[in-house]
C-alpha atoms as a PDB file:
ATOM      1  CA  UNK A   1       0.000   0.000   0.000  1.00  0.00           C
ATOM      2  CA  UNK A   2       1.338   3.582  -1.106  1.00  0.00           C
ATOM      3  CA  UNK A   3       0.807   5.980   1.679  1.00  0.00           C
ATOM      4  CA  UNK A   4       2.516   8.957   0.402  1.00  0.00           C
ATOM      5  CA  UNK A   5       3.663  10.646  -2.906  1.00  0.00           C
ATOM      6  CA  UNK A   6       7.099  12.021  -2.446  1.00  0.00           C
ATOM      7  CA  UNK A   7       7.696  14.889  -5.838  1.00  0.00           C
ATOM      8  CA  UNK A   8      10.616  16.059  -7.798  1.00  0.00           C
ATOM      9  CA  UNK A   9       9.812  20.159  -8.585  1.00  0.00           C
ATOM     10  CA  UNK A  10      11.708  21.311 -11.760  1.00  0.00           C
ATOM     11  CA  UNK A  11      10.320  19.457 -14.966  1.00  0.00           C
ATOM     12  CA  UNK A  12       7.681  17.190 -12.778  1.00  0.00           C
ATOM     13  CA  UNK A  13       5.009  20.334 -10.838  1.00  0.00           C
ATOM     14  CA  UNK A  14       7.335  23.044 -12.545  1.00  0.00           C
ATOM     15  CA  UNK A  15       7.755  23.883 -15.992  1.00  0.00           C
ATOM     16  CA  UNK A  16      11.380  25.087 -15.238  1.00  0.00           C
ATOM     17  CA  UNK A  17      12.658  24.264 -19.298  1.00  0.00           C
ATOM     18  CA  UNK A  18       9.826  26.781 -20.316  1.00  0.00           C
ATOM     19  CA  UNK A  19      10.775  29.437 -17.941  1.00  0.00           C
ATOM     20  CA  UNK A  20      14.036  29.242 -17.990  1.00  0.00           C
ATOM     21  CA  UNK A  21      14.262  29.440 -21.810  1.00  0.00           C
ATOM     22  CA  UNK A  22      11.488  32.240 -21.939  1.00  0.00           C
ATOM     23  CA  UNK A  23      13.229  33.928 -19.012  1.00  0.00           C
ATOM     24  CA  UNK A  24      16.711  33.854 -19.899  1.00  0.00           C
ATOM     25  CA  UNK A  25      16.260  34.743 -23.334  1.00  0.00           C
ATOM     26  CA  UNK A  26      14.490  37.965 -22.172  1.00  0.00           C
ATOM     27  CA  UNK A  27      17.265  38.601 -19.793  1.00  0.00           C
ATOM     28  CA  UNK A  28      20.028  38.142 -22.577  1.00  0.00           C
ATOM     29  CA  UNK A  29      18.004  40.352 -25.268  1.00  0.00           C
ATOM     30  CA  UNK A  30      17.507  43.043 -22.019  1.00  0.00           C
ATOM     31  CA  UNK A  31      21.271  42.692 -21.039  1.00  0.00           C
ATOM     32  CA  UNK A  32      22.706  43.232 -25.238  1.00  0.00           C
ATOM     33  CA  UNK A  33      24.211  40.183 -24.911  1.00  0.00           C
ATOM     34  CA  UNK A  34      22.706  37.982 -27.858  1.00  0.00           C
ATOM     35  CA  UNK A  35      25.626  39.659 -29.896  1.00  0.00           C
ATOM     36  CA  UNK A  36      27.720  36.413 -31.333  1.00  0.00           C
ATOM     37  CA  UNK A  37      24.771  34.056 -31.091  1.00  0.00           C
ATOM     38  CA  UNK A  38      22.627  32.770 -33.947  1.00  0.00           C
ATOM     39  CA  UNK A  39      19.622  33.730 -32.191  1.00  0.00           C
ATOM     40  CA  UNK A  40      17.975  33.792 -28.590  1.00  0.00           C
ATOM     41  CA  UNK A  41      18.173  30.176 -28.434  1.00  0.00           C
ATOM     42  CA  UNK A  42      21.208  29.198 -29.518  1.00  0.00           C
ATOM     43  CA  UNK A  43      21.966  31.619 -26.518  1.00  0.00           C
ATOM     44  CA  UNK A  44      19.688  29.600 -24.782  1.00  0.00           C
ATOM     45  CA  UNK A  45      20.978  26.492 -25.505  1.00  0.00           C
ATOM     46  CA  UNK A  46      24.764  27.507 -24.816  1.00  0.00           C
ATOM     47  CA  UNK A  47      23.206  28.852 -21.006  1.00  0.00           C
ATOM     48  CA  UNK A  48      22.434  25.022 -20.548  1.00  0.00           C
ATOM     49  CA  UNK A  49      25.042  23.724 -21.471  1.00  0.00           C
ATOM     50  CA  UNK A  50      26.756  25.701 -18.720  1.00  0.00           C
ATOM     51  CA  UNK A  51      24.348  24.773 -15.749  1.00  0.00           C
ATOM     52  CA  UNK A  52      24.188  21.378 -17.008  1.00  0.00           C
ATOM     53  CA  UNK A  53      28.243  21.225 -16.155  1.00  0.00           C
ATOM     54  CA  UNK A  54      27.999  23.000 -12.854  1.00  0.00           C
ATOM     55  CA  UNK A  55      25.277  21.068 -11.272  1.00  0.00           C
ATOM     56  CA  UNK A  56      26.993  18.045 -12.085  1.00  0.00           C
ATOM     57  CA  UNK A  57      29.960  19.371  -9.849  1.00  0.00           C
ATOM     58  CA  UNK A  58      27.262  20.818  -7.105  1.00  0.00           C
ATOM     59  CA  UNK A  59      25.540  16.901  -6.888  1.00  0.00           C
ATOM     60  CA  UNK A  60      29.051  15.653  -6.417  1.00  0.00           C
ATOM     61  CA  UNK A  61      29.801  17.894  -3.628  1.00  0.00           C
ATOM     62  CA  UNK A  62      32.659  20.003  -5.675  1.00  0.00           C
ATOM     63  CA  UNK A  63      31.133  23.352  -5.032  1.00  0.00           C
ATOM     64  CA  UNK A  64      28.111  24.866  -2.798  1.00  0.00           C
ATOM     65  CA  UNK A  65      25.045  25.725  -3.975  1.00  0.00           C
ATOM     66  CA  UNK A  66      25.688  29.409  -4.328  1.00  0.00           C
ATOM     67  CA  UNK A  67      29.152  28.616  -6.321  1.00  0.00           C
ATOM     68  CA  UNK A  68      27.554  26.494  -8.604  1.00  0.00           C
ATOM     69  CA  UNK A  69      25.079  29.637  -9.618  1.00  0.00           C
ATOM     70  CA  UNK A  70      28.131  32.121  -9.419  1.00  0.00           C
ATOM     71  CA  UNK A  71      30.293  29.782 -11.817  1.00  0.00           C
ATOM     72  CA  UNK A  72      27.399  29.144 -14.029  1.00  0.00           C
ATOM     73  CA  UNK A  73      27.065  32.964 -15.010  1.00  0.00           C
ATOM     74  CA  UNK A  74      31.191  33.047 -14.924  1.00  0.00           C
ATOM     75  CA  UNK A  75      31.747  30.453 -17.764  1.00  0.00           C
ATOM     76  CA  UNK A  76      28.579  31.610 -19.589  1.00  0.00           C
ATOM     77  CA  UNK A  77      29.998  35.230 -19.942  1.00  0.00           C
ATOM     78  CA  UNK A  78      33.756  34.273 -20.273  1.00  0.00           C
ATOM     79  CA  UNK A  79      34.290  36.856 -17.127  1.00  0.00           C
ATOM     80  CA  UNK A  80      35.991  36.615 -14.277  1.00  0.00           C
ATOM     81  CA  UNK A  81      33.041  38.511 -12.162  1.00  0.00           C
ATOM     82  CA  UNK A  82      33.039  39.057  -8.187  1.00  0.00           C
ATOM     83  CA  UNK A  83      30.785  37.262  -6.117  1.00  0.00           C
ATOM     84  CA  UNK A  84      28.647  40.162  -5.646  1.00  0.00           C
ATOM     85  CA  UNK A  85      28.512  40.677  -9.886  1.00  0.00           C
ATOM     86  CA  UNK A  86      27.616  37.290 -10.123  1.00  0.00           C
ATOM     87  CA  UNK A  87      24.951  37.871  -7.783  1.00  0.00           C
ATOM     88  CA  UNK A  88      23.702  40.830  -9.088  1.00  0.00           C
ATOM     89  CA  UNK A  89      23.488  39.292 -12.969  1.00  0.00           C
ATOM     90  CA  UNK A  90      21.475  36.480 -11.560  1.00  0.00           C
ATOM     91  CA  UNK A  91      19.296  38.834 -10.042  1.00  0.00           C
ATOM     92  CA  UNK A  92      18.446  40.474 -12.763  1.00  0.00           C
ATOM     93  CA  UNK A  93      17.518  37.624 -14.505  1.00  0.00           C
ATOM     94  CA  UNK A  94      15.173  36.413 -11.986  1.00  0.00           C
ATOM     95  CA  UNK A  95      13.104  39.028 -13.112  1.00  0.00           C
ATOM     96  CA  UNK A  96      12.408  37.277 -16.279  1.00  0.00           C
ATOM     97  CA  UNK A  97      12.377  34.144 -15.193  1.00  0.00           C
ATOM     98  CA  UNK A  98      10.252  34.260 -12.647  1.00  0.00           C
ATOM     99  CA  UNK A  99       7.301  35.990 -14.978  1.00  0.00           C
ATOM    100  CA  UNK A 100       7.169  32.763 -16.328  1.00  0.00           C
ATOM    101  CA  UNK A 101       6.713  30.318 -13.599  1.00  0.00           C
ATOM    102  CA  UNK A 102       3.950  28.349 -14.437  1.00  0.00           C
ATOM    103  CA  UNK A 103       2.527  24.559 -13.291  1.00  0.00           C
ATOM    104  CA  UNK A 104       2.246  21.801 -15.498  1.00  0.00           C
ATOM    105  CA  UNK A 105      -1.662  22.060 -16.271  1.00  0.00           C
ATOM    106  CA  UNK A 106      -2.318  18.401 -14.827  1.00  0.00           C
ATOM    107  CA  UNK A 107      -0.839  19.088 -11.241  1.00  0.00           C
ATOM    108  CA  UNK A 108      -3.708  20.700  -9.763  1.00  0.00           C
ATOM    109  CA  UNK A 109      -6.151  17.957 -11.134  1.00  0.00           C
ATOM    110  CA  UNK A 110      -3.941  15.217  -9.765  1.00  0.00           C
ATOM    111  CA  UNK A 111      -2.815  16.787  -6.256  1.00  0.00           C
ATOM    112  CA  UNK A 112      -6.710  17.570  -5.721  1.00  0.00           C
ATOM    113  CA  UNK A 113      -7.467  13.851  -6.650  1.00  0.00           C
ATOM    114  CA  UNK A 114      -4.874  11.959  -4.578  1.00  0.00           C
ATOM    115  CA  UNK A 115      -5.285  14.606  -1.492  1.00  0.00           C
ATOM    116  CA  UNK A 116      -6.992  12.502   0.412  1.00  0.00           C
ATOM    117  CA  UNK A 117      -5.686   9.218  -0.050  1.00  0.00           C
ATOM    118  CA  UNK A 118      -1.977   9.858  -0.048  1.00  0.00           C
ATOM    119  CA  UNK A 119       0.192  12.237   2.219  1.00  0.00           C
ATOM    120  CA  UNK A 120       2.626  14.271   0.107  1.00  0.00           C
ATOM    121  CA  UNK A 121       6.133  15.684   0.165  1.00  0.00           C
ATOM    122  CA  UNK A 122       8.923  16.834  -1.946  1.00  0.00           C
ATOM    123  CA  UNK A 123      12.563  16.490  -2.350  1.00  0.00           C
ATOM    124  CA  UNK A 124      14.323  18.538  -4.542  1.00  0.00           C
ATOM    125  CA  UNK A 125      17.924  18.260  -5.337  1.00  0.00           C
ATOM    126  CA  UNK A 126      17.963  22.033  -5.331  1.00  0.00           C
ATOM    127  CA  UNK A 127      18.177  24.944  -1.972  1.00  0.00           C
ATOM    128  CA  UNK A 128      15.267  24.735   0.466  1.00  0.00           C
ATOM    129  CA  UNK A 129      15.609  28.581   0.058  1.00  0.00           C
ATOM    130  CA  UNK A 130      14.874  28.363  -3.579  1.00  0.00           C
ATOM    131  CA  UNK A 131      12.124  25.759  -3.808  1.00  0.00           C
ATOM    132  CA  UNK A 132      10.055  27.167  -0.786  1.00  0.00           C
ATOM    133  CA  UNK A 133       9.567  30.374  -2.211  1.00  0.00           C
ATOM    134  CA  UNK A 134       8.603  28.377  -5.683  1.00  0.00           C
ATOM    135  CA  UNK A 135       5.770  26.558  -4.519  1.00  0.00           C
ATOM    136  CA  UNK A 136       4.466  29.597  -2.748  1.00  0.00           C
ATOM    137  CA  UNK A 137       4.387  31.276  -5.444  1.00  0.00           C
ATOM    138  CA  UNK A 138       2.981  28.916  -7.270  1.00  0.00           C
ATOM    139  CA  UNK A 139       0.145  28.827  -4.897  1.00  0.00           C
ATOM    140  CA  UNK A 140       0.855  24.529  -3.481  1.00  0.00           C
ATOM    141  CA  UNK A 141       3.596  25.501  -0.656  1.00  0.00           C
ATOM    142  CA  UNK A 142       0.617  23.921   1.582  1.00  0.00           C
ATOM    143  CA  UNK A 143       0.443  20.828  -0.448  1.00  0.00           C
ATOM    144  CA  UNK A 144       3.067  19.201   0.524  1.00  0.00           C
ATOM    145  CA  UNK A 145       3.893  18.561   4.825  1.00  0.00           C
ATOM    146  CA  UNK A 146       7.537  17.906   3.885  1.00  0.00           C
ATOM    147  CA  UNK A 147       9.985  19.926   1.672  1.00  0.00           C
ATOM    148  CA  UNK A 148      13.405  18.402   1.566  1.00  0.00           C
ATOM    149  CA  UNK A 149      16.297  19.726  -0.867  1.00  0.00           C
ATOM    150  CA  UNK A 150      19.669  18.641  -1.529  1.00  0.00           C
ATOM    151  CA  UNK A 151      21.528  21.946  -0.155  1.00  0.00           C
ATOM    152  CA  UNK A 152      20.140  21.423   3.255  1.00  0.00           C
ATOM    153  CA  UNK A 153      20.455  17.741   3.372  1.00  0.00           C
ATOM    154  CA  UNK A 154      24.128  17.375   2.421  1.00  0.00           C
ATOM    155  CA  UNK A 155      23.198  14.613  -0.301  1.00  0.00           C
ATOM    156  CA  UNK A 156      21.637  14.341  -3.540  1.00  0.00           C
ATOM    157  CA  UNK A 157      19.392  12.492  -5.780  1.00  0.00           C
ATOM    158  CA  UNK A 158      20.223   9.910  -6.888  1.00  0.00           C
ATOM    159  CA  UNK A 159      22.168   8.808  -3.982  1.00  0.00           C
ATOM    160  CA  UNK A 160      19.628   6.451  -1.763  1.00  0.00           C
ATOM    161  CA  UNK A 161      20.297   8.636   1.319  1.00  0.00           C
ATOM    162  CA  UNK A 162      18.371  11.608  -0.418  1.00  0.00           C
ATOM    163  CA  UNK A 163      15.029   9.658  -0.862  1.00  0.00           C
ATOM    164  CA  UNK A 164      15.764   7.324   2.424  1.00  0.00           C
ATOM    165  CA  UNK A 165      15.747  10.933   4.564  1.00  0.00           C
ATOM    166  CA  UNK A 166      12.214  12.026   2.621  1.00  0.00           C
ATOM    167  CA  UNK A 167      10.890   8.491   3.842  1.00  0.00           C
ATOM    168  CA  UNK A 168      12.406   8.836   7.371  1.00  0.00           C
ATOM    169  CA  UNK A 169      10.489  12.320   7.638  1.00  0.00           C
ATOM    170  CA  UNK A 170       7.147  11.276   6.930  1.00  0.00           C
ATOM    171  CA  UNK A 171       7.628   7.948   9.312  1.00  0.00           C
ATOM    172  CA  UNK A 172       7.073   5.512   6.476  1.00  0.00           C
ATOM    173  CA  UNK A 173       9.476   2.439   4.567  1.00  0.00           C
ATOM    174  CA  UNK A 174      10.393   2.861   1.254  1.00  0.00           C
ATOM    175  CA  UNK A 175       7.750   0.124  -0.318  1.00  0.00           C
ATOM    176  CA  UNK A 176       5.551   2.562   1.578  1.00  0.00           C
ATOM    177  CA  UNK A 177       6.074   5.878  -0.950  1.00  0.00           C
ATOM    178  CA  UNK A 178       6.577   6.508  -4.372  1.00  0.00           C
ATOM    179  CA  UNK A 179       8.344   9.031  -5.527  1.00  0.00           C
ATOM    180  CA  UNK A 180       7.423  10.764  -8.981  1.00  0.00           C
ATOM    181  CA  UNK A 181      10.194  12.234 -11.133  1.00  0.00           C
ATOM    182  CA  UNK A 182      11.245  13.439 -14.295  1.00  0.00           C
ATOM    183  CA  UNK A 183      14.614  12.460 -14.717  1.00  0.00           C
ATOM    184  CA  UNK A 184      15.393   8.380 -15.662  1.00  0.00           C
ATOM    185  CA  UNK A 185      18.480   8.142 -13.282  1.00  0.00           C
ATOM    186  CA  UNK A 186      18.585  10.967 -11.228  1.00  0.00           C
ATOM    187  CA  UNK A 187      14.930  10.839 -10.256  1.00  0.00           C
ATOM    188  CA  UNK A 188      13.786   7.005 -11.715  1.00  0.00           C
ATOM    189  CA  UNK A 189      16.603   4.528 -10.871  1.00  0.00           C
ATOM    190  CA  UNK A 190      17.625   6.383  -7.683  1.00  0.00           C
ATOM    191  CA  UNK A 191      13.951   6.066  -6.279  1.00  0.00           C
ATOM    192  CA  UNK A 192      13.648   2.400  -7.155  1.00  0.00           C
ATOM    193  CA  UNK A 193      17.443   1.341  -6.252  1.00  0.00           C
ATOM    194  CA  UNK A 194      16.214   3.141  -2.480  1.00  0.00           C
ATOM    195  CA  UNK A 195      13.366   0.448  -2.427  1.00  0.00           C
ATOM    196  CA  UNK A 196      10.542   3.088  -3.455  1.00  0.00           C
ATOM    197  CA  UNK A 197       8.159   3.099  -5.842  1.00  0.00           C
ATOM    198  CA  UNK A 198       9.802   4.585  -8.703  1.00  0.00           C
ATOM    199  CA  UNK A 199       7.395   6.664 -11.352  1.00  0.00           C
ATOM    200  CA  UNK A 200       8.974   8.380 -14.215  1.00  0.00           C
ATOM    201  CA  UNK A 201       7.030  11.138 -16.098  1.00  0.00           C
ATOM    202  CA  UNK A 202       7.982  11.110 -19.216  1.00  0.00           C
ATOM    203  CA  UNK A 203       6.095  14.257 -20.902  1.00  0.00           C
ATOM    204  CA  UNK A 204       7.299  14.809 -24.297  1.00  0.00           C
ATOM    205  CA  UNK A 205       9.022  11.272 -24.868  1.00  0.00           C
ATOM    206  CA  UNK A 206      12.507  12.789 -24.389  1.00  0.00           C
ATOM    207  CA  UNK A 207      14.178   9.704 -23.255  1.00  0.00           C
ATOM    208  CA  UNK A 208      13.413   7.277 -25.495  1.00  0.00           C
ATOM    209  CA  UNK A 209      14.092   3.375 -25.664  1.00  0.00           C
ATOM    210  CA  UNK A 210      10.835   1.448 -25.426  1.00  0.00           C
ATOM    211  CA  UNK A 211       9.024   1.472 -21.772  1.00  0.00           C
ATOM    212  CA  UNK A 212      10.532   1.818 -18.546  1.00  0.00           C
ATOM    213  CA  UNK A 213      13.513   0.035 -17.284  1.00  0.00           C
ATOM    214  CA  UNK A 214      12.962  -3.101 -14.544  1.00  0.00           C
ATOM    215  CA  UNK A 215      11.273  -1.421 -11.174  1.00  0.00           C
ATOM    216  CA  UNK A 216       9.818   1.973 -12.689  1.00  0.00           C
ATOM    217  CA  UNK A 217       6.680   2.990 -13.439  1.00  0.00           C
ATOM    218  CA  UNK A 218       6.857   5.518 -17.035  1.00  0.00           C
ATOM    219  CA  UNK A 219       4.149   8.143 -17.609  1.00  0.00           C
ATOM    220  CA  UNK A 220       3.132  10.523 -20.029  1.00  0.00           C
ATOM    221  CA  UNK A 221       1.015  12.367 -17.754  1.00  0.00           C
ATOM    222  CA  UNK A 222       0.040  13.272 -14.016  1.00  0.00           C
ATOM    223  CA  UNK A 223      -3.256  11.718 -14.725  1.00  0.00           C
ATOM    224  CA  UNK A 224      -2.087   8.106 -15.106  1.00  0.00           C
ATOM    225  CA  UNK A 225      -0.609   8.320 -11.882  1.00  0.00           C
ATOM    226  CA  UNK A 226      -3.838   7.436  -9.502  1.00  0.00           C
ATOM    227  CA  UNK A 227      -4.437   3.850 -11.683  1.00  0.00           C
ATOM    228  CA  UNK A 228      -0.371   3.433 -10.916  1.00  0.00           C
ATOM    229  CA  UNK A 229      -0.824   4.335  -7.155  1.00  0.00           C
ATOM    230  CA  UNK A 230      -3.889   1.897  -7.292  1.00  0.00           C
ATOM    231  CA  UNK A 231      -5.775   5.109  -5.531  1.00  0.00           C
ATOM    232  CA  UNK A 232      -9.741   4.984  -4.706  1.00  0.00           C
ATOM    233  CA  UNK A 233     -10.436   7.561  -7.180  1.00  0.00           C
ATOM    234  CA  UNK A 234     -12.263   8.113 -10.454  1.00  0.00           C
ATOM    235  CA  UNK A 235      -9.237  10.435 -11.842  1.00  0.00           C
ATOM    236  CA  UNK A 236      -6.578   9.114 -13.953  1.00  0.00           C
ATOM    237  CA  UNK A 237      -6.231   7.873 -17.358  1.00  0.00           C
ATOM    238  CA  UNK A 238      -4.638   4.572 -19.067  1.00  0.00           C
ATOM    239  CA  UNK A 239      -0.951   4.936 -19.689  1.00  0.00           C
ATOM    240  CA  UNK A 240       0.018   5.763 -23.144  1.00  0.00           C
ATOM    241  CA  UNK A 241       3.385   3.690 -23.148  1.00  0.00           C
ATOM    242  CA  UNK A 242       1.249   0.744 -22.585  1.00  0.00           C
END
């Protein structure tokens, strides 16, 4: 029996590939610095690039949170900047960014149908300071009894510590929760390989490959995701990987 839904944010509640790429191309066109690109989204593009690297060196504990930002906007420009210019160029673009935060349109529907029958939380493999103030804005901060993120815990997805700590703070096992992710590794085998129910939404079919791998759970959509809990309701829909 699943007693409680444990949630990635970015790409799984939060369109974060939408807003950032709306947001950041804003902030490029608003700073002049689209100069040397093709267009806005090979600018775009080039940007993730760059945070792909240095999150990969903040989830293996090379740098801190705030470093990871700092050296994101450092490579991106080619500048050596201070701290505080760093700081003050990511500010700016939080602006932008942050005019387009927007849910995925079947959260609501499926938090609302699944609020009674499973306790929820969310672990994040971002800063407690960030994601807080996201799903506040967002208007489900109150959704969720636990908020977890890597930053404050001192490990990350997809180490089995991460998702073991999110089941030791709602008091339940691992075969007790599933957690619900967009990432294959990070988010899919890390959840399953901890002994939870692993559930992989899959929105646009970027990972492709056939269906999920052994012990996951794909999805196209937030609606399948009562018929995979097994939940009492009448919301959900059959799963279009089959």
């Amino acid at each position: 029996m699943i007693k409680a839904v444990v949630w990635d944010v970015d790409d799984t509640l939060f369109d974060y590939t939408s807003a950032d790429r709306v947001g950041m191309g804003a902030h490029l066109a608003a700073e002049g610095l689209l100069d040397g690109y093709a267009d806005a989204a090979q600018a775009v593009v080039r940007w993730r690039e760059v945070t792909d690297q240095q999150w990969a060196r903040f989830s293996a504990g090379e740098v801190t949170f705030e470093e990871q930002r700092r050296e994101r906007i450092r490579v991106f420009l080619g500048q050596a900047l201070s701290d505080a210019e760093a700081d003050a160029w990511f500010t700016r673009y939080l602006r932008h960014y942050e005019a387009a935060w927007a849910l995925f349109p079947d959260v609501l529907p499926v938090l609302d149908a699944l609020a009674a029958s499973h306790r929820h939380a969310v672990l994040s493999n971002s800063s407690l300071t960030v994601q807080d103030r996201k799903l506040r804005v967002l208007g489900v901060h109150d959704r969720f009894e636990v908020i977890l993120c890597a930053a404050e815990l001192g490990v990350s997805k997809p180490e089995a510590a991460a998702f073991l700590a999110a089941c030791d703070a709602l008091g339940l096992a691992p075969h007790e929760v599933a957690y619900v992710g967009d990432h294959p590794e990070i988010d899919g085998r890390g959840a399953a390989e901890a002994g939870l129910m692993s559930v992989w939404i899959d929105r646009n079919g970027v990972y492709t490959g056939g269906g999920a791998p052994t012990g996951r759970h794909r999805i196209a959509s937030l609606a399948e995701l009562p018929a995979v809990l097994g939940a009492d309701t009448r919301f959900g829909a059959p799963s279009t990987f089959g």
